[in-house]
Protein backbone atom coordinates (compact mmCIF):
# COMPACT_ATOMS: atom_id res chain seq x y z
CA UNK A 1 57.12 111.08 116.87
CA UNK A 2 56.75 114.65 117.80
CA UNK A 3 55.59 117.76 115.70
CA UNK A 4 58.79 119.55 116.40
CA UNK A 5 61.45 120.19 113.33
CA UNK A 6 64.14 117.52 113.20
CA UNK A 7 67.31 119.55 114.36
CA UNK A 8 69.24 118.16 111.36
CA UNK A 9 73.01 117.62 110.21
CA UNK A 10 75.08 115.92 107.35
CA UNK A 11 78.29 114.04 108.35
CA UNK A 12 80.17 113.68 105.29
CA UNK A 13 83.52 111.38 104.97
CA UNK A 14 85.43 112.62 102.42
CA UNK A 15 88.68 111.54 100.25
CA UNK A 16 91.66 113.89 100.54
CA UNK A 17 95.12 113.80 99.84
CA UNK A 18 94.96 109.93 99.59
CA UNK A 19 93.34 109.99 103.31
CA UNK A 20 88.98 110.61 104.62
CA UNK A 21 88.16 113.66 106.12
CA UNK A 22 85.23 113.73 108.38
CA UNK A 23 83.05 117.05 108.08
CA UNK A 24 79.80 118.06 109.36
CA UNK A 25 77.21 121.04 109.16
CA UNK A 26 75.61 122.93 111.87
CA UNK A 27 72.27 122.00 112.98
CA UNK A 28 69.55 123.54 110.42
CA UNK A 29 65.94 122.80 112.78
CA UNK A 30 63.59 122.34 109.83
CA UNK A 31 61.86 119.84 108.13
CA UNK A 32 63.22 121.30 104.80
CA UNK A 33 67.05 121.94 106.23
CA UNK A 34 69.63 123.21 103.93
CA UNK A 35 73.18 124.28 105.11
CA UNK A 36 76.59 126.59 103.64
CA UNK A 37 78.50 124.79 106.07
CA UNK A 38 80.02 121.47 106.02
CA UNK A 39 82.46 121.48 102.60
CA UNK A 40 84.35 118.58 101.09
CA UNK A 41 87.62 120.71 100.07
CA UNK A 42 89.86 117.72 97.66
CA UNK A 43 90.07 116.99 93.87
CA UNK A 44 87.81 115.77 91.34
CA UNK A 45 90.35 112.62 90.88
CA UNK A 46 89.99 112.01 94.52
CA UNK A 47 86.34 112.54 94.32
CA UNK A 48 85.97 110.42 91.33
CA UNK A 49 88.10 107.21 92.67
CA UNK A 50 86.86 107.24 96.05
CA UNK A 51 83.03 107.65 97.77
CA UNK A 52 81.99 110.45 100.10
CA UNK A 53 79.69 108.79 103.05
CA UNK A 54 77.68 110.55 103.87
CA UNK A 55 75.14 110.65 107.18
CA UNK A 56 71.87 112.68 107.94
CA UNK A 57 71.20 113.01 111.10
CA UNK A 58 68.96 114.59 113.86
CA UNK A 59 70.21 115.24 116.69
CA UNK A 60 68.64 115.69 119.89
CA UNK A 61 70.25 116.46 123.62
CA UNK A 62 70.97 112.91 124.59
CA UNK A 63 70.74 110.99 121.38
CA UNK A 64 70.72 111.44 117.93
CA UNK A 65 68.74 109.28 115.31
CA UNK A 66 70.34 108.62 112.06
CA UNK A 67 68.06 109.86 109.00
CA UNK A 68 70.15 108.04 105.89
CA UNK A 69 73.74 106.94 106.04
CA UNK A 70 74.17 106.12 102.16
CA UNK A 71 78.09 106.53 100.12
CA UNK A 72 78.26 107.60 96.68
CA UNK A 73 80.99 107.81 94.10
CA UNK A 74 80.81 110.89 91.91
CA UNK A 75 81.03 110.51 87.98
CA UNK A 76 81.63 113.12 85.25
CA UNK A 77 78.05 113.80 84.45
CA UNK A 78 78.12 115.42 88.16
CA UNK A 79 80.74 117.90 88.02
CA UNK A 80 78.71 119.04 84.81
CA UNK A 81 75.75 119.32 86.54
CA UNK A 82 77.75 121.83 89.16
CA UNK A 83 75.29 119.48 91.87
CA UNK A 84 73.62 115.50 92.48
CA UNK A 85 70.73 114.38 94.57
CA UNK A 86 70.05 111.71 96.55
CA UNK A 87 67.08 110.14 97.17
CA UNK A 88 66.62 109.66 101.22
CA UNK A 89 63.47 108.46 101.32
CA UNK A 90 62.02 105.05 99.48
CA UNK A 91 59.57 106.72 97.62
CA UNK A 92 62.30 109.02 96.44
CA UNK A 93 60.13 112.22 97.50
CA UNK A 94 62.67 113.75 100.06
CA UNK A 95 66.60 113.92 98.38
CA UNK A 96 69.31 115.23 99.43
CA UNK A 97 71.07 117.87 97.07
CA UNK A 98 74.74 118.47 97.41
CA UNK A 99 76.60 121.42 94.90
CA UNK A 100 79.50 120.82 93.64
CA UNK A 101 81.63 123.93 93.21
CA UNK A 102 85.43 124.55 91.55
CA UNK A 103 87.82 126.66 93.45
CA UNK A 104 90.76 127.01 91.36
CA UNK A 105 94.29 126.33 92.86
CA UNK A 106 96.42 128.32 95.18
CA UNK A 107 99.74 127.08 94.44
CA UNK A 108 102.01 128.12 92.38
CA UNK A 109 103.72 125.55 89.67
């Protein structure tokens, strides 16, 4: 294992309108990476009937070494938090914090 930062990105598989899109970050080269990229854009009934996957990864030039691939199912007490985290390590000292965020609707009735 090297000392360089892990060049890292989330994958995410997400429901919407009843099919999975696939979305991913840029690369953040840190060992503490955070992104504004990478946004699951669908409903909370989607979200709450149906698990995101979702993959860490770092990435290198030839290969790339998967971190945590994990899926989760949101619940209620999520949306209220506005965020969750997810442990990615066994001890549970490194997580993985995703924000949720409303955007109201666009179309008209």
């Amino acid at each position: 294992m090297g000392t360089d930062a892990p060049d890292v990105v989330v994958e995410l598989d997400c429901p919407a309108g009843g099919s999975v899109g696939k979305v991913k970050t840029g690369e953040s080269p840190s060992f503490t990476p955070s992104w504004n990229d990478g946004a699951c854009v669908t409903t909370s009934p989607e979200l709450l009937n149906a698990p995101i996957s979702i993959r860490v990864l770092d990435v290198d030039l030839f290969s790339s070494e998967e971190i945590l691939t994990t899926s989760y199912t949101l619940e209620e007490k999520d949306f209220a938090a506005g965020m969750l985290e997810l442990p990615i390590s066994a001890d549970g000292s490194h997580t993985l914090k995703l924000r949720l965020s409303r955007v109201e609707s666009l179309a008209q009735p």
